[in-house]
Protein backbone atom coordinates (compact mmCIF):
# COMPACT_ATOMS: atom_id res chain seq x y z
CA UNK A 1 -56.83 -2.20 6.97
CA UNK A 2 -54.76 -2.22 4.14
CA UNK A 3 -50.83 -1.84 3.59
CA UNK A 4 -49.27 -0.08 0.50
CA UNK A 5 -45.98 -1.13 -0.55
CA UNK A 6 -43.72 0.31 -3.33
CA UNK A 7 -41.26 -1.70 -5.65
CA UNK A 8 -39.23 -1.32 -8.37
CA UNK A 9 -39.17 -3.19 -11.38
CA UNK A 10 -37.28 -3.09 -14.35
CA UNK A 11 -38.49 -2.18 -17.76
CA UNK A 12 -39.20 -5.92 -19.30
CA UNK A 13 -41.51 -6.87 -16.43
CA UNK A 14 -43.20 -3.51 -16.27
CA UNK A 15 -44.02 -3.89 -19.91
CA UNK A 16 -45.34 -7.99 -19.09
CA UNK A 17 -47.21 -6.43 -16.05
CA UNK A 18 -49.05 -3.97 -18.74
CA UNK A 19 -49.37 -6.30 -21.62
CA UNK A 20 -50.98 -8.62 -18.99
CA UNK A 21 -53.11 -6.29 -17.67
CA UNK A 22 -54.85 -4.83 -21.00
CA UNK A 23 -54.96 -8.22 -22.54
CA UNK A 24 -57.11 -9.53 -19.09
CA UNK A 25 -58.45 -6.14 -18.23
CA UNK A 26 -57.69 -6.34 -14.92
CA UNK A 27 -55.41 -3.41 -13.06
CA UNK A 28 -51.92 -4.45 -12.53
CA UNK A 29 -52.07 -4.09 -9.03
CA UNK A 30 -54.55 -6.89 -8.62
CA UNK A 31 -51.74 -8.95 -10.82
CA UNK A 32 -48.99 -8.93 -8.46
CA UNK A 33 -51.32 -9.13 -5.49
CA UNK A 34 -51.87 -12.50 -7.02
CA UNK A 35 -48.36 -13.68 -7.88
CA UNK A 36 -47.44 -12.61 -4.20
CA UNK A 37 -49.80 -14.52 -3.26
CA UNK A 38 -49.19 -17.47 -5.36
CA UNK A 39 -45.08 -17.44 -4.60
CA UNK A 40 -46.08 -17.12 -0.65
CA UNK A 41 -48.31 -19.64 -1.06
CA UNK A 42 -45.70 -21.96 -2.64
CA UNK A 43 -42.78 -20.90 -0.41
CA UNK A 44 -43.14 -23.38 2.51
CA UNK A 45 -43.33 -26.38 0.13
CA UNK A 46 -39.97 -25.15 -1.22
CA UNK A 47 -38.82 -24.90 1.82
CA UNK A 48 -39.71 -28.68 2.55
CA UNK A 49 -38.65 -29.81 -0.37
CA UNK A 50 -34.82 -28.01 0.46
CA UNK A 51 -35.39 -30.18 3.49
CA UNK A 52 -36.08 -33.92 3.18
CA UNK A 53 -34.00 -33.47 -0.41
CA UNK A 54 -30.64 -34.96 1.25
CA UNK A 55 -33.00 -37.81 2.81
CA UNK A 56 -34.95 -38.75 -0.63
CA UNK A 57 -31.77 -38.95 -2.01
CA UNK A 58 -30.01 -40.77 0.29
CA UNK A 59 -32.83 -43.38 0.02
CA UNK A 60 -32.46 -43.52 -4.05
CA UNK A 61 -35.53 -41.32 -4.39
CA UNK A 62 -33.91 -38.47 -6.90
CA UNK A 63 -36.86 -37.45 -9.29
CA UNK A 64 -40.91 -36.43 -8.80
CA UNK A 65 -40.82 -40.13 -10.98
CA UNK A 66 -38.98 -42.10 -8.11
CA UNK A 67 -41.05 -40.60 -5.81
CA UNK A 68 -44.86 -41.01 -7.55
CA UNK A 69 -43.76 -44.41 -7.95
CA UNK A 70 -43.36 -45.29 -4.15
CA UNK A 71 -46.23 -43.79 -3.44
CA UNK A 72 -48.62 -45.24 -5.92
């Protein structure tokens, strides 16, 4: 079963949502489907990252380079 769900957006995305849409010919609807999607999907990783963040940089680790080179 599907849900339906309204929001508002203002004039600048509306008009990236439609540019998008003709240039790809797919319906703007399946667009933000997708970027929901996409931002859910990458939520809980920001959400760990907010967490260990005071730890990594208590131990000195305070870039992705600190931390690629620990673990390489």
């Amino acid at each position: 079963m599907n849900t339906t769900i309204s929001i508002r957006i203002d004039k600048n995305l509306d008009e990236l949502l439609t540019a998008t849409a003709q240039r790809t010919g797919r319906a703007k609807s399946d667009l933000v489907r997708e970027a929901v999607k996409l931002q859910l999907g990458v939520e809980p990783f920001h959400q760990l990252r907010d967490t260990i963040l005071p730890f990594a940089e208590a131990q000195g680790l305070l870039t992705d380079e600190d931390i690629w080179r620990e673990i390489s």
